[in-house]
Structure formats: structure tokens, C-alpha cells
PDB file of N, CA and C in Angstrom:
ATOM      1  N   UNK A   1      33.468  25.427   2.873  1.00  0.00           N
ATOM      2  CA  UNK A   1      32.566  24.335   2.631  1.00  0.00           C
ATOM      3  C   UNK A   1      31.143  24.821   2.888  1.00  0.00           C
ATOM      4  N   UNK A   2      30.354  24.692   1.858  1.00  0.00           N
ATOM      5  CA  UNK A   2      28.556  24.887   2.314  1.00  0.00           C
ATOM      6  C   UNK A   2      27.890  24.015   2.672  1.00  0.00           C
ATOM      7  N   UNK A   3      27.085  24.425   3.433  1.00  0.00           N
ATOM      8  CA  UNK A   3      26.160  23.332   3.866  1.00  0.00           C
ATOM      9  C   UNK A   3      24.541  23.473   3.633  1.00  0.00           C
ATOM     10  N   UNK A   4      24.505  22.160   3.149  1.00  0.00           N
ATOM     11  CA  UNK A   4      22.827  22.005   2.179  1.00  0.00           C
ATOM     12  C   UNK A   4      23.376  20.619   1.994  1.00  0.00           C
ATOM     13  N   UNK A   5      22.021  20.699   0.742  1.00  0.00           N
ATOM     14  CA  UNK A   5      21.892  18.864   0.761  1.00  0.00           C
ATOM     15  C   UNK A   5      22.639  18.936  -0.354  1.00  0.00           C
ATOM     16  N   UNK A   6      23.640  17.477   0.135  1.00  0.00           N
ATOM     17  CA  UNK A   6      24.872  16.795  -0.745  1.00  0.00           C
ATOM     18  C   UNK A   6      23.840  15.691  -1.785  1.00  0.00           C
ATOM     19  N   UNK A   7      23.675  15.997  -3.435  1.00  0.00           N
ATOM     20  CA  UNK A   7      23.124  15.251  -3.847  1.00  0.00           C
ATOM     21  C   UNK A   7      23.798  13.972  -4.622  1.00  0.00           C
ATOM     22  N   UNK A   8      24.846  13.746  -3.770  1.00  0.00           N
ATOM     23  CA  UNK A   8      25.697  12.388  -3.828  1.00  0.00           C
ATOM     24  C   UNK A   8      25.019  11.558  -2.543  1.00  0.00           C
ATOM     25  N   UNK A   9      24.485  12.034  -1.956  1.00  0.00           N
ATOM     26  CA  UNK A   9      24.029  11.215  -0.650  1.00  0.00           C
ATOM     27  C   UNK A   9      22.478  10.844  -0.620  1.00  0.00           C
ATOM     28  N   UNK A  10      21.930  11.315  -2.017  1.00  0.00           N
ATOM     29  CA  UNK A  10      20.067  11.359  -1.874  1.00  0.00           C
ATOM     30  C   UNK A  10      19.888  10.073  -2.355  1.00  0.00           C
ATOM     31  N   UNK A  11      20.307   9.373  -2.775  1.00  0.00           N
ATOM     32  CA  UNK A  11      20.060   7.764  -3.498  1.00  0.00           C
ATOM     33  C   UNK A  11      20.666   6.976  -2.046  1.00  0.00           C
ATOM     34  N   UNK A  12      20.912   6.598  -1.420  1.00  0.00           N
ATOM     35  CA  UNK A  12      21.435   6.212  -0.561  1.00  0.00           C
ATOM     36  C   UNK A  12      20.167   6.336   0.629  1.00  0.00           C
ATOM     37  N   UNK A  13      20.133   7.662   0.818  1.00  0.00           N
ATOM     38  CA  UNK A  13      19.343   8.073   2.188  1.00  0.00           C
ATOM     39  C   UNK A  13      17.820   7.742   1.673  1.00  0.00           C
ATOM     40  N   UNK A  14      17.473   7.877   0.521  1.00  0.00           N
ATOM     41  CA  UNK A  14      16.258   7.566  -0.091  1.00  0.00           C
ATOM     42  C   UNK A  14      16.231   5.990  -0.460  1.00  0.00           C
ATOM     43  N   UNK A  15      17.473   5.286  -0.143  1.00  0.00           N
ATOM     44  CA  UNK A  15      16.961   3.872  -0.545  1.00  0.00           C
ATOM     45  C   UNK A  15      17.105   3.680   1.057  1.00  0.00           C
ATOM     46  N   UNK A  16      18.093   4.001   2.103  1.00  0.00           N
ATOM     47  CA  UNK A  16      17.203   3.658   3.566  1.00  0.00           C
ATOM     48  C   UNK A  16      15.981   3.537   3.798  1.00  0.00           C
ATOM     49  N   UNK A  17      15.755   5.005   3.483  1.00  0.00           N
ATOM     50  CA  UNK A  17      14.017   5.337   3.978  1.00  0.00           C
ATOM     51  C   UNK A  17      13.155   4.344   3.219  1.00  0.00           C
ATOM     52  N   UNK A  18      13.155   4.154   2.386  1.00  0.00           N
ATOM     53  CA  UNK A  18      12.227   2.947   1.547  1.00  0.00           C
ATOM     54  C   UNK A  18      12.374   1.647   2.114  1.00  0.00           C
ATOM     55  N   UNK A  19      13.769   1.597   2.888  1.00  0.00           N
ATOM     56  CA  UNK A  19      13.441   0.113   3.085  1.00  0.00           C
ATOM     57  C   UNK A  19      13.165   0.089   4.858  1.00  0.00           C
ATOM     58  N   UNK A  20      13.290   1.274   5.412  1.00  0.00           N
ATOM     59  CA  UNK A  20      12.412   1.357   6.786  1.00  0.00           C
ATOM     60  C   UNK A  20      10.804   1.328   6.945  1.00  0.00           C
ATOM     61  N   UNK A  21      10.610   2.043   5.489  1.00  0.00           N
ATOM     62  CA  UNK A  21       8.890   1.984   5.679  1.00  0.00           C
ATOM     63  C   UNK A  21       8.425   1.123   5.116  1.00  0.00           C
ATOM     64  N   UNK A  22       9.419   0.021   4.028  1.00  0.00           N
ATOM     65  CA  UNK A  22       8.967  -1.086   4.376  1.00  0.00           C
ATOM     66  C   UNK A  22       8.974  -2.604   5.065  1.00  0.00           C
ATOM     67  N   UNK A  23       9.874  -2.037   5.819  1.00  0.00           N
ATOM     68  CA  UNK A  23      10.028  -2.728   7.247  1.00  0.00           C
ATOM     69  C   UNK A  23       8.953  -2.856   8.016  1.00  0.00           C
ATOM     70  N   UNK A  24       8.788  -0.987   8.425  1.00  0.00           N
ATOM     71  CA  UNK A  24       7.823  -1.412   9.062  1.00  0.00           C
ATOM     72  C   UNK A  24       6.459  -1.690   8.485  1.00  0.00           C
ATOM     73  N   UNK A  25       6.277  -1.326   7.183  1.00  0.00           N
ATOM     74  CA  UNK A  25       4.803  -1.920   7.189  1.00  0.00           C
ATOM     75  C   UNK A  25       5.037  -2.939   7.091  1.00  0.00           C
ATOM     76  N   UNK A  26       6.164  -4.052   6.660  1.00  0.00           N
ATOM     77  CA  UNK A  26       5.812  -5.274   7.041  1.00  0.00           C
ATOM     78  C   UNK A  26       5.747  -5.858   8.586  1.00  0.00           C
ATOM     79  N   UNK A  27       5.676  -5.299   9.407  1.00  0.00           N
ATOM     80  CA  UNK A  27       5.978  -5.899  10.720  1.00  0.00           C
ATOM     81  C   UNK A  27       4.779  -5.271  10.952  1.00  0.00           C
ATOM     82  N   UNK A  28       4.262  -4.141  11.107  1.00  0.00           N
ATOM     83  CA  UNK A  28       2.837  -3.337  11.215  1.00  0.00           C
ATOM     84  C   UNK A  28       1.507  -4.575  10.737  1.00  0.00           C
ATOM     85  N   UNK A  29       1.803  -5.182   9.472  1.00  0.00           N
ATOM     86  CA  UNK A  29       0.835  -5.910   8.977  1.00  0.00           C
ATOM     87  C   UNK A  29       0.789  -7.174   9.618  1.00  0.00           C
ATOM     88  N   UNK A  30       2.005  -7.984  10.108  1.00  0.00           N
ATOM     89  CA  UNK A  30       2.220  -8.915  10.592  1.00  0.00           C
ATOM     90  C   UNK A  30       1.873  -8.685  11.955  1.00  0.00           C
ATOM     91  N   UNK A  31       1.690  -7.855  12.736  1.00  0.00           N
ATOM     92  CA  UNK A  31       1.109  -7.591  13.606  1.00  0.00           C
ATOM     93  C   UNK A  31      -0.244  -7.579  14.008  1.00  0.00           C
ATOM     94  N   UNK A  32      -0.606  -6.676  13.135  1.00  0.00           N
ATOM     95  CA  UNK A  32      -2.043  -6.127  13.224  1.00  0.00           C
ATOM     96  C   UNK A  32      -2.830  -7.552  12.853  1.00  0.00           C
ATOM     97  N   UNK A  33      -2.561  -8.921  12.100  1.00  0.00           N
ATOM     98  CA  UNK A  33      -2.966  -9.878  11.655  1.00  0.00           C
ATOM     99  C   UNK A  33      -2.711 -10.645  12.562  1.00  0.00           C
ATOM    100  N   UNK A  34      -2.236 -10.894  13.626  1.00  0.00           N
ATOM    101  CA  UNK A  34      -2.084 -11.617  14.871  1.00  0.00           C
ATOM    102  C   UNK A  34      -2.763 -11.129  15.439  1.00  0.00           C
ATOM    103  N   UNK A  35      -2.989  -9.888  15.343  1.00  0.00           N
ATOM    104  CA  UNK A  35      -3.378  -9.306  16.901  1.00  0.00           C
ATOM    105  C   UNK A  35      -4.667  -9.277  16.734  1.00  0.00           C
ATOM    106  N   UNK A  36      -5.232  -9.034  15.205  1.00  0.00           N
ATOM    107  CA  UNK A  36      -7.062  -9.062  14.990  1.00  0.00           C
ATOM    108  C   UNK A  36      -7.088  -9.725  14.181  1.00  0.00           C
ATOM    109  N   UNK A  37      -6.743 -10.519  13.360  1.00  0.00           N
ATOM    110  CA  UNK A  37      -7.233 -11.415  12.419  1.00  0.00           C
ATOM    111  C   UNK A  37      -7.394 -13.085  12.931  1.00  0.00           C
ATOM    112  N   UNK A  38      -6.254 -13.414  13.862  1.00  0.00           N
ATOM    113  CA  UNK A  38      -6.698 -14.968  14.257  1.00  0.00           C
ATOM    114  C   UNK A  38      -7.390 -14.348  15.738  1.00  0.00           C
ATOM    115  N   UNK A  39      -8.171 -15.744  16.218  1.00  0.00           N
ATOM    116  CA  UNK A  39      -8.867 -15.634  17.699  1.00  0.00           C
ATOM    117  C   UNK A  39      -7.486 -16.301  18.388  1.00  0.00           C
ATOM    118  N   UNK A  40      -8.206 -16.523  19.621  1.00  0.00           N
ATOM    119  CA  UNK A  40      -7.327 -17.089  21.095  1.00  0.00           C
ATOM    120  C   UNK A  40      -6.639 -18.625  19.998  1.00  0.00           C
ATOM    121  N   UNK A  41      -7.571 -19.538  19.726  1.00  0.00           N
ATOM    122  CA  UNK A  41      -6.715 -20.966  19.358  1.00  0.00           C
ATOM    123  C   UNK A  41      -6.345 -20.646  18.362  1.00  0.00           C
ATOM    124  N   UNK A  42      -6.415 -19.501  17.293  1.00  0.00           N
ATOM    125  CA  UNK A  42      -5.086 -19.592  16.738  1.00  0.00           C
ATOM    126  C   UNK A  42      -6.294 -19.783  14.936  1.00  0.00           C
ATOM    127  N   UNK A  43      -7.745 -19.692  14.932  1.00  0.00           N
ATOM    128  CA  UNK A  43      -8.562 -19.722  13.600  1.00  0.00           C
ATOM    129  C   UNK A  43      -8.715 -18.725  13.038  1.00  0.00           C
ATOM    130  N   UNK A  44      -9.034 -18.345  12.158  1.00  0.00           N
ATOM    131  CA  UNK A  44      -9.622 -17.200  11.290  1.00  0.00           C
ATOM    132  C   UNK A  44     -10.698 -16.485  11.510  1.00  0.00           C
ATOM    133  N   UNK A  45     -10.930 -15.479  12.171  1.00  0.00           N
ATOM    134  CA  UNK A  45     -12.450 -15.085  12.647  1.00  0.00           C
ATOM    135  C   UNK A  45     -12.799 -14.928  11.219  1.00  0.00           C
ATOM    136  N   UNK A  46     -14.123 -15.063  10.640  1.00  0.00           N
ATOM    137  CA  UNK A  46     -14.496 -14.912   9.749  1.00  0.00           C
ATOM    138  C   UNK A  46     -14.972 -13.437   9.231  1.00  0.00           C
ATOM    139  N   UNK A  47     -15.314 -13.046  10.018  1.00  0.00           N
ATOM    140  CA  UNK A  47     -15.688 -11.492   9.907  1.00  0.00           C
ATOM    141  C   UNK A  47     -14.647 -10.796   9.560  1.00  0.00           C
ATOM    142  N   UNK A  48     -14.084 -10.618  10.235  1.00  0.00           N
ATOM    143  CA  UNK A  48     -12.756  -9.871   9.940  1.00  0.00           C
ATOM    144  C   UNK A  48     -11.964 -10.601   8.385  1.00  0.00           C
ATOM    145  N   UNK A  49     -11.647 -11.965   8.065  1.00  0.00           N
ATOM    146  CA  UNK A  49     -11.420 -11.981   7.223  1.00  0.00           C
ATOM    147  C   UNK A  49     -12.352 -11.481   5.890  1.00  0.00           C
ATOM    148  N   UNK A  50     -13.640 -11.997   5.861  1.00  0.00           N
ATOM    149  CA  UNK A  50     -14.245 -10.898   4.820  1.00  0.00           C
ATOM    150  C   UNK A  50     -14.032  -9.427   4.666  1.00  0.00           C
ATOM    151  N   UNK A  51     -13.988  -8.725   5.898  1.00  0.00           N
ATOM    152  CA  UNK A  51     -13.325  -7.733   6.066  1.00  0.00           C
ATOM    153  C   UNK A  51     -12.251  -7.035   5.126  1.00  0.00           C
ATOM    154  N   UNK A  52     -11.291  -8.365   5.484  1.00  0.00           N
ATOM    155  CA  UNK A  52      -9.750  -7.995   4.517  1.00  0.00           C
ATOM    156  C   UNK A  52     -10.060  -8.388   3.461  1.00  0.00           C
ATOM    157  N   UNK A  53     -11.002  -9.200   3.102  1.00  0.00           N
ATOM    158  CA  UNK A  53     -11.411  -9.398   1.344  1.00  0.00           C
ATOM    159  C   UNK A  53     -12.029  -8.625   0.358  1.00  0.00           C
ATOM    160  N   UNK A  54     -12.694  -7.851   1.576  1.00  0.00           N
ATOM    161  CA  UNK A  54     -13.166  -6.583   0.809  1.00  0.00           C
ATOM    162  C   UNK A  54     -12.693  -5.510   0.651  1.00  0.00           C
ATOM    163  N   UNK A  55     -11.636  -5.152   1.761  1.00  0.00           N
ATOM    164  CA  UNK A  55     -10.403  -4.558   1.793  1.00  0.00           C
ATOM    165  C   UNK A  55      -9.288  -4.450   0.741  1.00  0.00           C
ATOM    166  N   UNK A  56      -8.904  -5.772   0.424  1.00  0.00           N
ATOM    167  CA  UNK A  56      -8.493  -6.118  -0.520  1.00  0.00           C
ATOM    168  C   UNK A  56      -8.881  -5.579  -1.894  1.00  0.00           C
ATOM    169  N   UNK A  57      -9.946  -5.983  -2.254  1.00  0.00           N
ATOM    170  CA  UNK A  57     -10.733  -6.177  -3.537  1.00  0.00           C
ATOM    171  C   UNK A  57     -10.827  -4.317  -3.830  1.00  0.00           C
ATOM    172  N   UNK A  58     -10.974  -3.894  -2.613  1.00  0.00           N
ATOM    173  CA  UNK A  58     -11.152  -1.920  -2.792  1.00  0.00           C
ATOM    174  C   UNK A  58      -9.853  -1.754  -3.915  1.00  0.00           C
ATOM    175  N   UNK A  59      -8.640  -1.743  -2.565  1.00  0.00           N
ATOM    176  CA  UNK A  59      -7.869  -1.549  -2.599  1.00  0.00           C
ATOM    177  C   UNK A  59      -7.086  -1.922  -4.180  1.00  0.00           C
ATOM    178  N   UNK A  60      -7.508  -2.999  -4.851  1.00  0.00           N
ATOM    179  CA  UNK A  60      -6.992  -3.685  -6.168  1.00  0.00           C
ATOM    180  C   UNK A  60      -7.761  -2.764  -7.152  1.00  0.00           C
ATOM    181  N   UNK A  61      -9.124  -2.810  -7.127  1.00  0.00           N
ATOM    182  CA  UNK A  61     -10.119  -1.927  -8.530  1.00  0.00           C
ATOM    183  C   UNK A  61      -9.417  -0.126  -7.690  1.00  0.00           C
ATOM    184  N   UNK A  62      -8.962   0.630  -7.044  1.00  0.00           N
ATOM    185  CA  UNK A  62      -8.513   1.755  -6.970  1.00  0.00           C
ATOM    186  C   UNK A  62      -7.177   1.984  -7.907  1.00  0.00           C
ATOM    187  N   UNK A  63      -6.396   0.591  -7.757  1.00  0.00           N
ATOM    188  CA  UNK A  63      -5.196   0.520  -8.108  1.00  0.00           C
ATOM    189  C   UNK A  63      -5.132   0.744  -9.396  1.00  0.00           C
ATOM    190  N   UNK A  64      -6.478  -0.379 -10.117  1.00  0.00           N
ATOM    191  CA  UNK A  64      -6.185  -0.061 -11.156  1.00  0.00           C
ATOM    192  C   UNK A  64      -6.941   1.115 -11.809  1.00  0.00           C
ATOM    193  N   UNK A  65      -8.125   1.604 -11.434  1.00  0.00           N
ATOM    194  CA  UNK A  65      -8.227   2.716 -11.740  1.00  0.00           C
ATOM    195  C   UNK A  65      -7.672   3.627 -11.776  1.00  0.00           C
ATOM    196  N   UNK A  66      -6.178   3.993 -10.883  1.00  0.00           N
ATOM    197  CA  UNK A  66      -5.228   4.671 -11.016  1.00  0.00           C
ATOM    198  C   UNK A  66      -4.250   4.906 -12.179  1.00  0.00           C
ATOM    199  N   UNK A  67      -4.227   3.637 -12.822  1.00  0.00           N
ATOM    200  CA  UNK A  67      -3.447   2.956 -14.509  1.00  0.00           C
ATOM    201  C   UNK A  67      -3.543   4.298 -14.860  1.00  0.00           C
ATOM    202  N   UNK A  68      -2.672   5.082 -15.720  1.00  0.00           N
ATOM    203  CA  UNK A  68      -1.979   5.954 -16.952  1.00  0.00           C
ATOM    204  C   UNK A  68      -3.573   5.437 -18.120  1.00  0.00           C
ATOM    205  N   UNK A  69      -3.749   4.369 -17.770  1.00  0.00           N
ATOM    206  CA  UNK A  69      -4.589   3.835 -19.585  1.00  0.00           C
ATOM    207  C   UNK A  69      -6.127   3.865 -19.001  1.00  0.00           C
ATOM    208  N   UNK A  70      -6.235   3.465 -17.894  1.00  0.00           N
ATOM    209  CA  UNK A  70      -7.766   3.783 -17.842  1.00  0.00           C
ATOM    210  C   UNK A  70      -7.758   4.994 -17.435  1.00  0.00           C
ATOM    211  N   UNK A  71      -7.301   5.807 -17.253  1.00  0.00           N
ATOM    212  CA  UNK A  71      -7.690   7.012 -16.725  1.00  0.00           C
ATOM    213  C   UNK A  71      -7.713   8.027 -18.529  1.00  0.00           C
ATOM    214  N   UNK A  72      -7.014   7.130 -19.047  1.00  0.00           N
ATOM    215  CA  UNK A  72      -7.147   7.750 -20.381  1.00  0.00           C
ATOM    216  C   UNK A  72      -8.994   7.326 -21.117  1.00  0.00           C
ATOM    217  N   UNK A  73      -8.882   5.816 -20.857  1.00  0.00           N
ATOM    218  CA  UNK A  73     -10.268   5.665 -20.956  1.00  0.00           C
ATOM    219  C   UNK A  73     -11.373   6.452 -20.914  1.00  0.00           C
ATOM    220  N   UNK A  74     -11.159   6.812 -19.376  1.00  0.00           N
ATOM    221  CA  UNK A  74     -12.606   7.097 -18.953  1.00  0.00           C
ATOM    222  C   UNK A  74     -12.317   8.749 -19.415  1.00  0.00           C
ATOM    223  N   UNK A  75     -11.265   9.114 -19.706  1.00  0.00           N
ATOM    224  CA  UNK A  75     -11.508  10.887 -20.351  1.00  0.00           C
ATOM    225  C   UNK A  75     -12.226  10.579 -21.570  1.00  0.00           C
ATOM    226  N   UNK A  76     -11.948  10.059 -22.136  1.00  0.00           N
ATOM    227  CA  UNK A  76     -12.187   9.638 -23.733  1.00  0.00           C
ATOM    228  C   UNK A  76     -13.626   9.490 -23.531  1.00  0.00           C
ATOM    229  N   UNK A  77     -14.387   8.270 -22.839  1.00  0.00           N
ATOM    230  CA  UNK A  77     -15.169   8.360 -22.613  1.00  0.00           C
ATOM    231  C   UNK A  77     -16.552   9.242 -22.218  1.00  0.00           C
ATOM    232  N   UNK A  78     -16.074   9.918 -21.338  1.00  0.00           N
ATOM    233  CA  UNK A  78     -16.564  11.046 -21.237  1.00  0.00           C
ATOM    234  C   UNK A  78     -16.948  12.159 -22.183  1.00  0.00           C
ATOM    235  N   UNK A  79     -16.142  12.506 -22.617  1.00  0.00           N
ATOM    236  CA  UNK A  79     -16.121  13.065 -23.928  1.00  0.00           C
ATOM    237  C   UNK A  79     -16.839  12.942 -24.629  1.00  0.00           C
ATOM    238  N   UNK A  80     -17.070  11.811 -24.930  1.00  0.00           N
ATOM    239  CA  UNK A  80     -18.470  10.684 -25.757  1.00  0.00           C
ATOM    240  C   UNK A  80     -19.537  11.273 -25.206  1.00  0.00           C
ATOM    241  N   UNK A  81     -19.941  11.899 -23.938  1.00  0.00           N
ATOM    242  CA  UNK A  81     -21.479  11.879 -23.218  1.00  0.00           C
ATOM    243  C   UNK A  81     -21.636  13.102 -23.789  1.00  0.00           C
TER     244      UNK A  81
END
């Protein structure tokens, strides 16, 4: 018998791991949003929520700048200059 990786077992061990990391980032986020996003009674500091709005908003125009089609865009584009 050899030993190495059994690739009857990589779909399996690779759908664990996906659903540990997103475990924990969901518990990480649910955290970190208790722990700095509301104050003591329990409101929205405002700062910090703009914070995550702008956070947010990064995070969405990266995403899609990442797209297969705008990235085709902006070659094309370029090209043009």
C-alpha cells in the first residue's frame, strides 16, 4: 500500500475546510460587530458604522473590478490610448 494523497478523499476534506472557514468567518464577523460596532446600551456608533460602509462599498467596486468582462474592458480600453 502507498502512501500520498488518496484523491477519493480531496472533495470531502476540501468541502470540510470550506465549511470551517466559513464558520469561522461567520462567528469572527459576528463577533468583531458586537464587540466594535454596537456601544455599552446596545446603538450603533456611528463612526464605525460609516466605517463599514465604506468598507463595504471598497470591498463591492474591487469585486467587481475583478469580473472576467471588465477586466476585458479596461484592456481594450487601453489599447485605445
Amino acid at each position: 500500500m502507498a502512501w500520498g494523497k488518496h484523491t477519493t478523499l480531496f472533495p470531502q476534506v476540501s468541502l470540510v475546510l470550506l465549511g470551517g472557514i466559513i464558520f469561522a468567518g461567520t462567528f469572527l464577523g459576528y463577533w468583531s460587530a458586537r464587540k466594535f460596532v454596537l456601544s455599552e446600551d446596545g446603538c450603533v456608533d456611528s463612526g464605525i458604522a460609516q466605517f463599514v460602509k465604506w468598507t463595504l462599498r471598497l470591498i463591492g467596486i474591487v469585486s467587481i473590478l475583478q469580473a472576467p468582462e471588465v477586466k476585458q474592458e479596461w484592456k481594450s480600453m487601453a489599447a485605445k490610448i
